[in-house]
PDB file of N, CA and C in Angstrom:
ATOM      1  N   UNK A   1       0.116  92.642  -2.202  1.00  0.00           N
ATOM      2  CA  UNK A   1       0.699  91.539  -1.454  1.00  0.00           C
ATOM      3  C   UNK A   1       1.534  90.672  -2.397  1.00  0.00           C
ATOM      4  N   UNK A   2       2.869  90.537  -2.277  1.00  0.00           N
ATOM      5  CA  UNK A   2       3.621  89.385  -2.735  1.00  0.00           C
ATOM      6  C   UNK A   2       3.199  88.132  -2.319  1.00  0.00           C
ATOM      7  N   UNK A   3       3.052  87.387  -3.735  1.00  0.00           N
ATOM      8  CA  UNK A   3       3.108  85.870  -3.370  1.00  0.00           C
ATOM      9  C   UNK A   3       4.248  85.294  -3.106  1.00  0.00           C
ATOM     10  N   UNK A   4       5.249  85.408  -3.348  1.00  0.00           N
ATOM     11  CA  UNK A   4       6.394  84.917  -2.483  1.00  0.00           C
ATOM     12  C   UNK A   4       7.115  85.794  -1.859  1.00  0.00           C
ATOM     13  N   UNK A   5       7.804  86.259  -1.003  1.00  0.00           N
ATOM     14  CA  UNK A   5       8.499  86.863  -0.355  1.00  0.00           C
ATOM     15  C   UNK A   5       9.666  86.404   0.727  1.00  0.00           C
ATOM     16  N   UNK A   6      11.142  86.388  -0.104  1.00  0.00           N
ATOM     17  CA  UNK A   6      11.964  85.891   0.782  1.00  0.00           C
ATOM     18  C   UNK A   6      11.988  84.374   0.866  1.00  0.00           C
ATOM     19  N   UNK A   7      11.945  83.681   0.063  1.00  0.00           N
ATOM     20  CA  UNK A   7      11.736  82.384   0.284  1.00  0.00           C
ATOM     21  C   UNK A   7      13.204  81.824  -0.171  1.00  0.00           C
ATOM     22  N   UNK A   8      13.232  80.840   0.684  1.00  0.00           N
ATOM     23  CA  UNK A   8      14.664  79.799   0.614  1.00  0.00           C
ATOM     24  C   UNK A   8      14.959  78.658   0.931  1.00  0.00           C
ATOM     25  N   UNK A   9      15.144  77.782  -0.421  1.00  0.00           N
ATOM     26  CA  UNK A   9      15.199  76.548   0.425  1.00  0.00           C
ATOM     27  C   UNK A   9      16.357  75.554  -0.719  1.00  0.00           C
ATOM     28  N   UNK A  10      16.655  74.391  -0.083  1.00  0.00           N
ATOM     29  CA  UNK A  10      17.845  73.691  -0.986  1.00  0.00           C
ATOM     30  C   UNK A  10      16.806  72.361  -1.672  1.00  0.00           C
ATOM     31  N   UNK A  11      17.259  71.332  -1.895  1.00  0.00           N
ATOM     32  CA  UNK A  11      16.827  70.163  -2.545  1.00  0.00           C
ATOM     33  C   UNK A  11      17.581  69.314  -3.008  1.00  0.00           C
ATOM     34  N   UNK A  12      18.139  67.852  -2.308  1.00  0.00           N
ATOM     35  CA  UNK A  12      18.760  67.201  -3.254  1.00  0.00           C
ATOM     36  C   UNK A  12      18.519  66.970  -4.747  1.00  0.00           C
ATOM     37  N   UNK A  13      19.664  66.613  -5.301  1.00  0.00           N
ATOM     38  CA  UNK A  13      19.270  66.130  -6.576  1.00  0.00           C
ATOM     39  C   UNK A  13      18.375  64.865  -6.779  1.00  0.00           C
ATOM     40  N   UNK A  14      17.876  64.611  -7.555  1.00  0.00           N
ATOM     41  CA  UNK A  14      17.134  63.149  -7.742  1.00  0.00           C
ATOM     42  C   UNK A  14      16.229  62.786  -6.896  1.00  0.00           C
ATOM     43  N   UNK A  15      16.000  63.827  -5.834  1.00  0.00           N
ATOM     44  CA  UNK A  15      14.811  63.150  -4.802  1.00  0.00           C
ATOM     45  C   UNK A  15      13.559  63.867  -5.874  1.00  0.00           C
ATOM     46  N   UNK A  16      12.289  63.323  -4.671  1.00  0.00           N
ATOM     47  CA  UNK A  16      11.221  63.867  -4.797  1.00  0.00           C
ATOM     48  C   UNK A  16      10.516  64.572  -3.884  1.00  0.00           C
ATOM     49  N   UNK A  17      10.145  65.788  -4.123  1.00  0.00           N
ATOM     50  CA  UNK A  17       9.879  66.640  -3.125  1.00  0.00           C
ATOM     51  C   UNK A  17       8.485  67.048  -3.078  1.00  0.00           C
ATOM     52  N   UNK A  18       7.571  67.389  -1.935  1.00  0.00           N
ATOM     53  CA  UNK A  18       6.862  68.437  -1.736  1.00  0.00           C
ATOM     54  C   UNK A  18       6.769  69.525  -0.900  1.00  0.00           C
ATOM     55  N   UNK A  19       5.668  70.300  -1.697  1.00  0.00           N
ATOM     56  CA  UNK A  19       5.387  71.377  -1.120  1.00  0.00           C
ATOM     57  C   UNK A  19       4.035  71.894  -0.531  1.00  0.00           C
ATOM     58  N   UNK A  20       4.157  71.728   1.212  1.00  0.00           N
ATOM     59  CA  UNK A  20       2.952  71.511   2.095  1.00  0.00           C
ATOM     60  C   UNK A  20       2.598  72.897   2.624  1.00  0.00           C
ATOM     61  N   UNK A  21       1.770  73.443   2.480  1.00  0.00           N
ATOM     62  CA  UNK A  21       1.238  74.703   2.896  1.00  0.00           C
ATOM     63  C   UNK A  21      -0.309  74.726   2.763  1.00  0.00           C
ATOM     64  N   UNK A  22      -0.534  76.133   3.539  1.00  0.00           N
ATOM     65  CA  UNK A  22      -1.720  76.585   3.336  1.00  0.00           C
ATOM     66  C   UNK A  22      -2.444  77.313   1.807  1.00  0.00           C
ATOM     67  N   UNK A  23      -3.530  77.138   1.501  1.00  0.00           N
ATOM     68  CA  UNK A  23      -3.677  77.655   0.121  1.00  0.00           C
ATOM     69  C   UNK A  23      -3.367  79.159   0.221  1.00  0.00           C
ATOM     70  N   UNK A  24      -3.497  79.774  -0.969  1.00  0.00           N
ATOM     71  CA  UNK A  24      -2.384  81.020  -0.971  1.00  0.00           C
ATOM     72  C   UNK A  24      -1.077  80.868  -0.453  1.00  0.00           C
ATOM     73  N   UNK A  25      -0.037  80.522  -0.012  1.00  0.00           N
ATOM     74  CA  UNK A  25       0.771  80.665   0.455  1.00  0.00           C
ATOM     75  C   UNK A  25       1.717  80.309  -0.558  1.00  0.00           C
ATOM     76  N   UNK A  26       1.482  80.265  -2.027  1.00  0.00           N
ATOM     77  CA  UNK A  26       2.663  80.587  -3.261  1.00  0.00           C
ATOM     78  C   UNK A  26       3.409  79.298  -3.843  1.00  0.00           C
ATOM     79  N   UNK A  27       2.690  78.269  -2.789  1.00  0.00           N
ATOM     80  CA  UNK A  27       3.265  76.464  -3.810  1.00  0.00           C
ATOM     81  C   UNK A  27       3.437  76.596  -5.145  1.00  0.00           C
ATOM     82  N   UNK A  28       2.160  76.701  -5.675  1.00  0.00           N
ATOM     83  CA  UNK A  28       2.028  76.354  -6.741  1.00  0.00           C
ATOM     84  C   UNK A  28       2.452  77.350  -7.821  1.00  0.00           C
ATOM     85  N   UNK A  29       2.593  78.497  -7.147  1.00  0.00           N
ATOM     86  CA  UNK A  29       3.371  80.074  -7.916  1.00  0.00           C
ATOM     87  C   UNK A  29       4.723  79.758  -7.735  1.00  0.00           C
ATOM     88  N   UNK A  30       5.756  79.042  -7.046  1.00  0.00           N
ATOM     89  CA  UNK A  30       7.117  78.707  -6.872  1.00  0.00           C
ATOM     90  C   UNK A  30       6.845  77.605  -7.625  1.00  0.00           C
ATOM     91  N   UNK A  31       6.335  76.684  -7.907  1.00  0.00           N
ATOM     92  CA  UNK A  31       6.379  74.961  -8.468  1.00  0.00           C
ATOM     93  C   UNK A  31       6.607  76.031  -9.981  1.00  0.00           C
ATOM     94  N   UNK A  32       5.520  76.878 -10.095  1.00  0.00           N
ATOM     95  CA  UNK A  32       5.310  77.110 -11.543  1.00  0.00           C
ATOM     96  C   UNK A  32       6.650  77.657 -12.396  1.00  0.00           C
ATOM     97  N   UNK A  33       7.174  78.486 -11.208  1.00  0.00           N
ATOM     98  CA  UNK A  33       8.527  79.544 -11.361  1.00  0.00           C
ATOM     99  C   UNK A  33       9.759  78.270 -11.544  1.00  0.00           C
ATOM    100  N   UNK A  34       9.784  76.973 -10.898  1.00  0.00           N
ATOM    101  CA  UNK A  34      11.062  76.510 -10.974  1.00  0.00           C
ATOM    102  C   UNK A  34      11.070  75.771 -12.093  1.00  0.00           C
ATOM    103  N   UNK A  35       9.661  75.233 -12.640  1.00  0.00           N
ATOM    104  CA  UNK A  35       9.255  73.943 -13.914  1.00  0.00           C
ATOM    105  C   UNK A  35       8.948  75.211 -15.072  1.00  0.00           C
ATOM    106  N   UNK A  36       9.340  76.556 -15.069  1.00  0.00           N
ATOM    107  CA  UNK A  36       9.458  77.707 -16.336  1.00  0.00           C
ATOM    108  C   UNK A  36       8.285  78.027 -17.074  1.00  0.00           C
ATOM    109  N   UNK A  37       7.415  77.990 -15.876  1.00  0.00           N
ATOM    110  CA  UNK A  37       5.701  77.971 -16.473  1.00  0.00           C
ATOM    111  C   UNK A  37       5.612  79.387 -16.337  1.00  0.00           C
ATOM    112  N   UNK A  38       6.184  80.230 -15.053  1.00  0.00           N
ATOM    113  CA  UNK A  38       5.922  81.713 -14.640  1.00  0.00           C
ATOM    114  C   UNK A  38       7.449  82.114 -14.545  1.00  0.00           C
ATOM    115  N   UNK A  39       7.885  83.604 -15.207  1.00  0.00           N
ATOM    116  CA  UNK A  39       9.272  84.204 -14.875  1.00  0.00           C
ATOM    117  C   UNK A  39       9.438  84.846 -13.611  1.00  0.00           C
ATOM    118  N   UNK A  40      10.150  84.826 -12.515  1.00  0.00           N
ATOM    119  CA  UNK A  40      10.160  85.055 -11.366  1.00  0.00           C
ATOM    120  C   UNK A  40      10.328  87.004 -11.785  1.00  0.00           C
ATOM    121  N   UNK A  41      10.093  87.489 -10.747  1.00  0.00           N
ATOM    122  CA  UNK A  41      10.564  89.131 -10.977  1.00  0.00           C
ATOM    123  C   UNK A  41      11.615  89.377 -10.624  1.00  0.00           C
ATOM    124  N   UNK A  42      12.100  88.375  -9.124  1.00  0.00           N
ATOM    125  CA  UNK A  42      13.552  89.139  -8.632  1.00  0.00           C
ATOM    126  C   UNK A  42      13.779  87.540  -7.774  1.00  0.00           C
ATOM    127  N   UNK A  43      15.149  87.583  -7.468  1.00  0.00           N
ATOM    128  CA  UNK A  43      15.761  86.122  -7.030  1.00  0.00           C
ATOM    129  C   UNK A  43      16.315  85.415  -7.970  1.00  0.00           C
ATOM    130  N   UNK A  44      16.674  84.140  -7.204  1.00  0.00           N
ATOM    131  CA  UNK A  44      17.614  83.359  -8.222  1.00  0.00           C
ATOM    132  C   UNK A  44      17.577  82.125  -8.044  1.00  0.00           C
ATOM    133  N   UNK A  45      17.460  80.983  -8.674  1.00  0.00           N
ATOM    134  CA  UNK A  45      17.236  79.955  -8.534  1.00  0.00           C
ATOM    135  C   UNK A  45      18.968  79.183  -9.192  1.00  0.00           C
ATOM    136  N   UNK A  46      19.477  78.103  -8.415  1.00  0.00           N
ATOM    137  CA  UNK A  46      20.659  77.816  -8.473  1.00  0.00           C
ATOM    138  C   UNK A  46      20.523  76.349  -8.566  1.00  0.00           C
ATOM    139  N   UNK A  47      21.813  75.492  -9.424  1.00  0.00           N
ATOM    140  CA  UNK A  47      21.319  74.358 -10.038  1.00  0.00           C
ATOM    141  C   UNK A  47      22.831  73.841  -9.909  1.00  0.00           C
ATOM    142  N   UNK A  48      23.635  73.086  -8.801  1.00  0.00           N
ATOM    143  CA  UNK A  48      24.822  72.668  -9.128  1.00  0.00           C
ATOM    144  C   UNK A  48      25.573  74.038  -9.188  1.00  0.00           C
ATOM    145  N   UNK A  49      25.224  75.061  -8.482  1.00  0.00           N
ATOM    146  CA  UNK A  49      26.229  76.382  -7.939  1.00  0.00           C
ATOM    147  C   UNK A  49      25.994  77.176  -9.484  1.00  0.00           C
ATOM    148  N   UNK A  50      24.989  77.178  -9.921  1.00  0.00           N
ATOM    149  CA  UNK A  50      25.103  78.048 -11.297  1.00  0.00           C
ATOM    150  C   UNK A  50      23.980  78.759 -11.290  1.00  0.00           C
ATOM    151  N   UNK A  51      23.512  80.019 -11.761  1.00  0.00           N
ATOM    152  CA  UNK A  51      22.550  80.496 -11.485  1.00  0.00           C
ATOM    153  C   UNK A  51      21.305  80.078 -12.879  1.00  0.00           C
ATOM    154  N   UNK A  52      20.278  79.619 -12.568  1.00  0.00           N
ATOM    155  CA  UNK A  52      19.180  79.499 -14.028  1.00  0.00           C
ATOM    156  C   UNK A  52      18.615  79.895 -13.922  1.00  0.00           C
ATOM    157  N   UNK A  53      17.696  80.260 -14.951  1.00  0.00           N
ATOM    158  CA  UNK A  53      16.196  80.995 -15.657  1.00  0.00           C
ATOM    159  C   UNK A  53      15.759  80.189 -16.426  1.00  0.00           C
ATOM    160  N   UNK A  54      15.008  79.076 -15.961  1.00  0.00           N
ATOM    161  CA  UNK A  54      14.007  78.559 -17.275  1.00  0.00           C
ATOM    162  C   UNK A  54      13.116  79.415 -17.257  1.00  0.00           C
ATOM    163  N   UNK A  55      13.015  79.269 -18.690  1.00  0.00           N
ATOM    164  CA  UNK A  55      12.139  80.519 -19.252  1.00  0.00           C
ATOM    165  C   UNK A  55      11.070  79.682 -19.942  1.00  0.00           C
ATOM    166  N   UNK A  56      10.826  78.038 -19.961  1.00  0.00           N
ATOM    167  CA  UNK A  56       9.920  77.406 -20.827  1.00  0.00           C
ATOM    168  C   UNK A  56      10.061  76.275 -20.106  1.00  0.00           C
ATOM    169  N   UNK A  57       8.566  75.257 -19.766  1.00  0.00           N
ATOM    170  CA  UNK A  57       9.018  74.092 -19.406  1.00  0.00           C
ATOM    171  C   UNK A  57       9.724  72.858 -19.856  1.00  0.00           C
ATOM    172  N   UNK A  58      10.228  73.487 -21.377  1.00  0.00           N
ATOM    173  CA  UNK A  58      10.889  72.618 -21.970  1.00  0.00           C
ATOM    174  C   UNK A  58      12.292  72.817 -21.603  1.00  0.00           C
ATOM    175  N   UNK A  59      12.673  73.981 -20.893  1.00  0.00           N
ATOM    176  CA  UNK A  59      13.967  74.227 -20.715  1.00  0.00           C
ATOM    177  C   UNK A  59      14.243  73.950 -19.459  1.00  0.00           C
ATOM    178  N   UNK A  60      13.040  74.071 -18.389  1.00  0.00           N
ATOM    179  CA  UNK A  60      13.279  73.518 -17.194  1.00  0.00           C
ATOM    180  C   UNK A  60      13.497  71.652 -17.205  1.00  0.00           C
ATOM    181  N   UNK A  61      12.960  70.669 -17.980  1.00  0.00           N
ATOM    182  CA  UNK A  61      13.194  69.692 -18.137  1.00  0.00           C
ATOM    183  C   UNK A  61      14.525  69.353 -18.870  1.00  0.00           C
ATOM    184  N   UNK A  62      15.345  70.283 -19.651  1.00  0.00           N
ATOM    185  CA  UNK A  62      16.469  70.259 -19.631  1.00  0.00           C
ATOM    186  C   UNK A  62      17.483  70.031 -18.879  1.00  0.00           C
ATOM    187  N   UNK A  63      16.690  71.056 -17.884  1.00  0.00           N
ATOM    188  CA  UNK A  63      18.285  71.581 -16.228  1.00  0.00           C
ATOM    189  C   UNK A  63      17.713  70.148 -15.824  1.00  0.00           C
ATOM    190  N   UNK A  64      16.677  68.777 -15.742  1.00  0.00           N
ATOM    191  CA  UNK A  64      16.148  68.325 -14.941  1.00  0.00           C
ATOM    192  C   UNK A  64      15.280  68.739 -13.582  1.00  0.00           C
ATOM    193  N   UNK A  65      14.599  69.760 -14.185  1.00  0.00           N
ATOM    194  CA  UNK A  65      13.427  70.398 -13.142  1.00  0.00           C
ATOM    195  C   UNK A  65      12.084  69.958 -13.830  1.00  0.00           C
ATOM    196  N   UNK A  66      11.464  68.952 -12.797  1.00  0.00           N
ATOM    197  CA  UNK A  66       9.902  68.956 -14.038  1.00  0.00           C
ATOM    198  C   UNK A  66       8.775  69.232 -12.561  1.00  0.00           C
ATOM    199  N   UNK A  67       7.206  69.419 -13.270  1.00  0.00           N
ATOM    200  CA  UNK A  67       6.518  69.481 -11.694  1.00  0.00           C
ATOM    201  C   UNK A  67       5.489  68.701 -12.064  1.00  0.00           C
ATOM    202  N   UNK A  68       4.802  67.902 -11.199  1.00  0.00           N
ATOM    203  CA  UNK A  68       3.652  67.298 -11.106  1.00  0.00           C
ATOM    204  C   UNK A  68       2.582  68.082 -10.726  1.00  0.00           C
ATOM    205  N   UNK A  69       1.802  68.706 -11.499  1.00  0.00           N
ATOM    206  CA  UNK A  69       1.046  69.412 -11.466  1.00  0.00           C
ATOM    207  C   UNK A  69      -0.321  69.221 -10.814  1.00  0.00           C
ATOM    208  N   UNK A  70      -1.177  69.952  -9.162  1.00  0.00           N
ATOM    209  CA  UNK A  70      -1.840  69.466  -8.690  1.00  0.00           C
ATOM    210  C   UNK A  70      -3.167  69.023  -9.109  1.00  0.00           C
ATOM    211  N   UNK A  71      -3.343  69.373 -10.334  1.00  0.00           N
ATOM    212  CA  UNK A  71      -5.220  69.660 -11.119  1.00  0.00           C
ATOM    213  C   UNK A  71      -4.831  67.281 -11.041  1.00  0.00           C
ATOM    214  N   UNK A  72      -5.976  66.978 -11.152  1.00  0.00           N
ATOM    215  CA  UNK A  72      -5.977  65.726 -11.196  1.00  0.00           C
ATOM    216  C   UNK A  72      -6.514  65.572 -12.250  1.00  0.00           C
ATOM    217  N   UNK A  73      -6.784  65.979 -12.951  1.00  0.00           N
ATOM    218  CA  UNK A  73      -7.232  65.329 -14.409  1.00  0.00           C
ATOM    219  C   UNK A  73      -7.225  66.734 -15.663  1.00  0.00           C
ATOM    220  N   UNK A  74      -5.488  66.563 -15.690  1.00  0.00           N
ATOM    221  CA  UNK A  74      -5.256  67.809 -16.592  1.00  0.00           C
ATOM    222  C   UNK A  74      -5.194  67.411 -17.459  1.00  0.00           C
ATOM    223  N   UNK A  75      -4.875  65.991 -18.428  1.00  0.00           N
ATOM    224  CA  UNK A  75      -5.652  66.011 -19.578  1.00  0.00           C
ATOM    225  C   UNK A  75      -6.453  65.121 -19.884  1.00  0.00           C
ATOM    226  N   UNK A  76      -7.511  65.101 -19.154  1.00  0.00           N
ATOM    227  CA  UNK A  76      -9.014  64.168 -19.321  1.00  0.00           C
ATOM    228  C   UNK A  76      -8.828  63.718 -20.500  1.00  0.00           C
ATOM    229  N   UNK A  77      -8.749  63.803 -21.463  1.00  0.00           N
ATOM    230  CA  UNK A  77      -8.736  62.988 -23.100  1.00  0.00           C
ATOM    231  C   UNK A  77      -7.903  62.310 -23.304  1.00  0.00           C
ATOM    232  N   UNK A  78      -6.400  62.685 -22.560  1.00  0.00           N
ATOM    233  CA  UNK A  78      -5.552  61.594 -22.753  1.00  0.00           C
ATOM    234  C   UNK A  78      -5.443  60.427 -22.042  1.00  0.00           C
ATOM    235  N   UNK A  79      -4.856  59.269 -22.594  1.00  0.00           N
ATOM    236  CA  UNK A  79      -4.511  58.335 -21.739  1.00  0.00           C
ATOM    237  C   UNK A  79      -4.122  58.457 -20.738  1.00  0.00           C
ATOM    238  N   UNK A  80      -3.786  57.526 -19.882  1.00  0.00           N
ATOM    239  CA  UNK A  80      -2.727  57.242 -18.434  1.00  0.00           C
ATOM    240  C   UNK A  80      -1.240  57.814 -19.082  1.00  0.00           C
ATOM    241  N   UNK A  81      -0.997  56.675 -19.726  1.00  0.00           N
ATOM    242  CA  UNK A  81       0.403  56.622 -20.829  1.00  0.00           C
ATOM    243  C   UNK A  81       0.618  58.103 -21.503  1.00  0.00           C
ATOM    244  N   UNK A  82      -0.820  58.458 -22.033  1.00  0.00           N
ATOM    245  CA  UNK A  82      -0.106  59.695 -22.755  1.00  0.00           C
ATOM    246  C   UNK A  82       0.286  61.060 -21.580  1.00  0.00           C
ATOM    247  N   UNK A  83      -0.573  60.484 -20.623  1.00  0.00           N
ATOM    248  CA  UNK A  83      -0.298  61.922 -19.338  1.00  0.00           C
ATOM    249  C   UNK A  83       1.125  61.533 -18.971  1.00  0.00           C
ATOM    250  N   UNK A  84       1.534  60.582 -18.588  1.00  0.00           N
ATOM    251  CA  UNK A  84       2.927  60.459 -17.713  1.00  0.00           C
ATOM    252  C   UNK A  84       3.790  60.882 -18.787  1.00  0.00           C
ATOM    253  N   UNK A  85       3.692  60.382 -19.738  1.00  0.00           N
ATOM    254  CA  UNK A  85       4.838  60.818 -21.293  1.00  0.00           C
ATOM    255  C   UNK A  85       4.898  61.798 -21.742  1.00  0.00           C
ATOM    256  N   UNK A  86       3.785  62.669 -21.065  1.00  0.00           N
ATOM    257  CA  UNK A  86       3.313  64.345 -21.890  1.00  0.00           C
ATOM    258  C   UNK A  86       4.167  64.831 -22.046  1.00  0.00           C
ATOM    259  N   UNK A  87       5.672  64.904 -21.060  1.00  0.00           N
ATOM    260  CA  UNK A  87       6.523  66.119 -21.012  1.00  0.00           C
ATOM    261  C   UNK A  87       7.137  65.455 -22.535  1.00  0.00           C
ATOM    262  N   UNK A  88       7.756  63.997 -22.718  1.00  0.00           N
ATOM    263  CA  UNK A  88       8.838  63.528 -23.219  1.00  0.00           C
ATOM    264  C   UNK A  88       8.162  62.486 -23.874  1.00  0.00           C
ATOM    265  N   UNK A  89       7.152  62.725 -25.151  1.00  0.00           N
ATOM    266  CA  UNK A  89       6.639  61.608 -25.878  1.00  0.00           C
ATOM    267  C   UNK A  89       7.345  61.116 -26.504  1.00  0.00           C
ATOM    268  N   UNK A  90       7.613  59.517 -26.767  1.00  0.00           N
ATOM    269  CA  UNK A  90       9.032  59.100 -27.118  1.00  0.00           C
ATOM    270  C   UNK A  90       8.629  58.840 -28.897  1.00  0.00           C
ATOM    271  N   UNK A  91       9.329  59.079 -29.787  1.00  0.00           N
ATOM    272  CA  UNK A  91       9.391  59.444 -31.060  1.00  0.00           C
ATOM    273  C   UNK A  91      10.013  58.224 -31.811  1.00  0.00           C
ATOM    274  N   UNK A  92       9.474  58.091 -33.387  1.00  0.00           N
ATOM    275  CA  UNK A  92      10.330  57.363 -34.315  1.00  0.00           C
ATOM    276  C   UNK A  92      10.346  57.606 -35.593  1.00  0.00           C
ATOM    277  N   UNK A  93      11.488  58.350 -36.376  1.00  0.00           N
ATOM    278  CA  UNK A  93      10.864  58.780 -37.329  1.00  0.00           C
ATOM    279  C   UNK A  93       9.927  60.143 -37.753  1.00  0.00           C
ATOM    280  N   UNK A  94       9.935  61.158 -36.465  1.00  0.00           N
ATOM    281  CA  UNK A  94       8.351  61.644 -36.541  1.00  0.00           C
ATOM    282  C   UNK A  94       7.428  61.201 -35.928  1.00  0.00           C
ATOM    283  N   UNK A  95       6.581  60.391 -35.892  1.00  0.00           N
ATOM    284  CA  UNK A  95       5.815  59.254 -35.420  1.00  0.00           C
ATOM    285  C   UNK A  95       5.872  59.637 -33.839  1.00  0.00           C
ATOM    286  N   UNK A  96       4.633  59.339 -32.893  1.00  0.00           N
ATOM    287  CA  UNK A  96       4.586  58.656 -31.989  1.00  0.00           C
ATOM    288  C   UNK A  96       4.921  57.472 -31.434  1.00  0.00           C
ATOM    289  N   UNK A  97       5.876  56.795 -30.922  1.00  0.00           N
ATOM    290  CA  UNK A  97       6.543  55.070 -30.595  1.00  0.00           C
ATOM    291  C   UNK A  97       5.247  55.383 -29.285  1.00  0.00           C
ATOM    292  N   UNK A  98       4.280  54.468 -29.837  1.00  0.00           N
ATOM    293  CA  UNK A  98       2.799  53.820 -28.684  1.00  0.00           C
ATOM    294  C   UNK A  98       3.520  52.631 -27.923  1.00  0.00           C
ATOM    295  N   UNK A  99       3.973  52.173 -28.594  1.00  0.00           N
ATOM    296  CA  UNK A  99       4.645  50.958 -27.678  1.00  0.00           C
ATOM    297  C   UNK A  99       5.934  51.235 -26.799  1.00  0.00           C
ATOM    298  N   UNK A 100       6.456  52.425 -26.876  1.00  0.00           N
ATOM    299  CA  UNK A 100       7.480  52.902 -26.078  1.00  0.00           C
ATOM    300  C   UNK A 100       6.927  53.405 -25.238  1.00  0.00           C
ATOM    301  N   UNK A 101       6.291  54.361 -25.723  1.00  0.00           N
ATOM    302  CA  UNK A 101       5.518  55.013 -24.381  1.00  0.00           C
ATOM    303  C   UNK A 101       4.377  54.205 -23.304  1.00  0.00           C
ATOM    304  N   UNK A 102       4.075  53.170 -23.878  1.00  0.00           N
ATOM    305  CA  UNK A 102       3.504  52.052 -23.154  1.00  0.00           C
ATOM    306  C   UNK A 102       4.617  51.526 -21.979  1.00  0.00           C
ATOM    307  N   UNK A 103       5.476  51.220 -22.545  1.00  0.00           N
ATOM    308  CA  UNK A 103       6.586  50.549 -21.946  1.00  0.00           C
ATOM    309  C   UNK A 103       6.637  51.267 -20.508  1.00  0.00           C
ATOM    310  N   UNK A 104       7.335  52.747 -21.323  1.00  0.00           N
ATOM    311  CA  UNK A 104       7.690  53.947 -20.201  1.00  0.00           C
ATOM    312  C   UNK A 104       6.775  54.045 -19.227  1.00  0.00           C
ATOM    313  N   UNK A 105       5.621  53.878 -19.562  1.00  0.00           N
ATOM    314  CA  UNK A 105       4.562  54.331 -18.385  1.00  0.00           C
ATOM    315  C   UNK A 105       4.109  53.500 -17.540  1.00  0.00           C
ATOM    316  N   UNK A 106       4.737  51.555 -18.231  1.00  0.00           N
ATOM    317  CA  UNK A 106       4.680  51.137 -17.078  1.00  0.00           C
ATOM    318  C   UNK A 106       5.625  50.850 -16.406  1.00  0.00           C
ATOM    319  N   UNK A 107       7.013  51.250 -16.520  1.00  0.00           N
ATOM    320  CA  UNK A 107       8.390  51.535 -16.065  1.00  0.00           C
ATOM    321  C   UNK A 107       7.644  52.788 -14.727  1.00  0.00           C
ATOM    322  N   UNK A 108       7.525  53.537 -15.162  1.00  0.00           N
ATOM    323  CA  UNK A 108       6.759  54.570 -14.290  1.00  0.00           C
ATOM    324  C   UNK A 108       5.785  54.167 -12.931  1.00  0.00           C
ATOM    325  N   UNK A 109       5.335  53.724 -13.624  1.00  0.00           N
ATOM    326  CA  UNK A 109       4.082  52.918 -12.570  1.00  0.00           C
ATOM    327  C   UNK A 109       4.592  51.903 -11.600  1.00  0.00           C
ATOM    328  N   UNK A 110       5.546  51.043 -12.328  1.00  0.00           N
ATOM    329  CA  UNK A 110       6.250  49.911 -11.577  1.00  0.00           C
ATOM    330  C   UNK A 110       7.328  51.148 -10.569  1.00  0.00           C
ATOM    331  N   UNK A 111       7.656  52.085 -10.928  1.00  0.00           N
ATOM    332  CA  UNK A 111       8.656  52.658  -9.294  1.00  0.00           C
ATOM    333  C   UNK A 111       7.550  53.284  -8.338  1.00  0.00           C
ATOM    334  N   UNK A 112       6.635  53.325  -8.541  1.00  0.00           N
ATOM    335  CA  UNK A 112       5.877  53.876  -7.026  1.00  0.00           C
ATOM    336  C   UNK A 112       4.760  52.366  -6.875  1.00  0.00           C
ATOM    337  N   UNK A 113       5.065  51.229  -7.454  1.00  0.00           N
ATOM    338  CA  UNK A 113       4.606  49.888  -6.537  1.00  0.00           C
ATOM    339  C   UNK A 113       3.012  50.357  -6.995  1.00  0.00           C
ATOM    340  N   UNK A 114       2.680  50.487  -8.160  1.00  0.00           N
ATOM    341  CA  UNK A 114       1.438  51.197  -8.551  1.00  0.00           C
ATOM    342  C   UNK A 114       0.769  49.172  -9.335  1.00  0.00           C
ATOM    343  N   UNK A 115      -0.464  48.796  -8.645  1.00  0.00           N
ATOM    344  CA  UNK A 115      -0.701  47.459  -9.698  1.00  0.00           C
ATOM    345  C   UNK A 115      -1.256  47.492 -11.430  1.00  0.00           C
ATOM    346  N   UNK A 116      -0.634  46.773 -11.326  1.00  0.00           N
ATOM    347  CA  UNK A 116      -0.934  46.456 -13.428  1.00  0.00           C
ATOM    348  C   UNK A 116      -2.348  46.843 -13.527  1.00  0.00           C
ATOM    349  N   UNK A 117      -2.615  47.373 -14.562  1.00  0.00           N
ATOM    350  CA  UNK A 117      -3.953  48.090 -14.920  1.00  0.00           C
ATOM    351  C   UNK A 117      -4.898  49.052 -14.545  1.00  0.00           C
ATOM    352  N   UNK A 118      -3.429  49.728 -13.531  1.00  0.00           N
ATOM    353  CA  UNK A 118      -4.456  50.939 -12.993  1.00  0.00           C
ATOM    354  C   UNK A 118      -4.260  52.119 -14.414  1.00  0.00           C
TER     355      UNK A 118
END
């Protein structure tokens, strides 16, 4: 049995999207395929009329493809701050910038109307 089969769909740029289905039905096997976690076998994924292959999720955050991944506590050890920053920990020197990424995460928090100190 294919987990995806024939599937097609568009997406503005800059929105935020989900994906509502029944379990099995390949969400999270397409989320994985577009954020370059899994290589698709056959199809094509298109970005501004060009055809891509992220092949790494560092390359999918390149094209601007990232995914919010459904596990709720994928990295239990880290902070709040360090989970939202995971993809793009902001740097100085080498170094971790704690106070940037502080910043960022509550830049983050403040666009979905989230209150101070969650």
């Amino acid at each position: 049995m294919l987990a995806l089969d024939g599937v097609s769909f568009e997406v503005e740029r800059g929105g935020c999207h989900a994906l509502i289905g029944e379990n099995g039905a390949g969400k999270s096997t397409l989320g994985k395929i577009l954020a370059g976690v899994y290589t698709p076998d056959k199809g094509e994924i298109y970005l501004d009329g060009k055809s891509v292959r992220p092949a790494t999720p560092l390359a999918a955050r390149h094209l601007g493809i990232a995914m919010v991944h459904q596990e709720l506590a994928f990295c239990p050890h880290l902070t709040v701050a360090e989970n939202l920053c995971l993809g793009d920990l902001p740097g100085r020197a080498g170094w971790l910038d704690r106070r940037r990424m502080r910043d960022q995460a509550r830049a983050l928090l403040a666009e979905i109307d989230a209150p101070p100190g969650c």
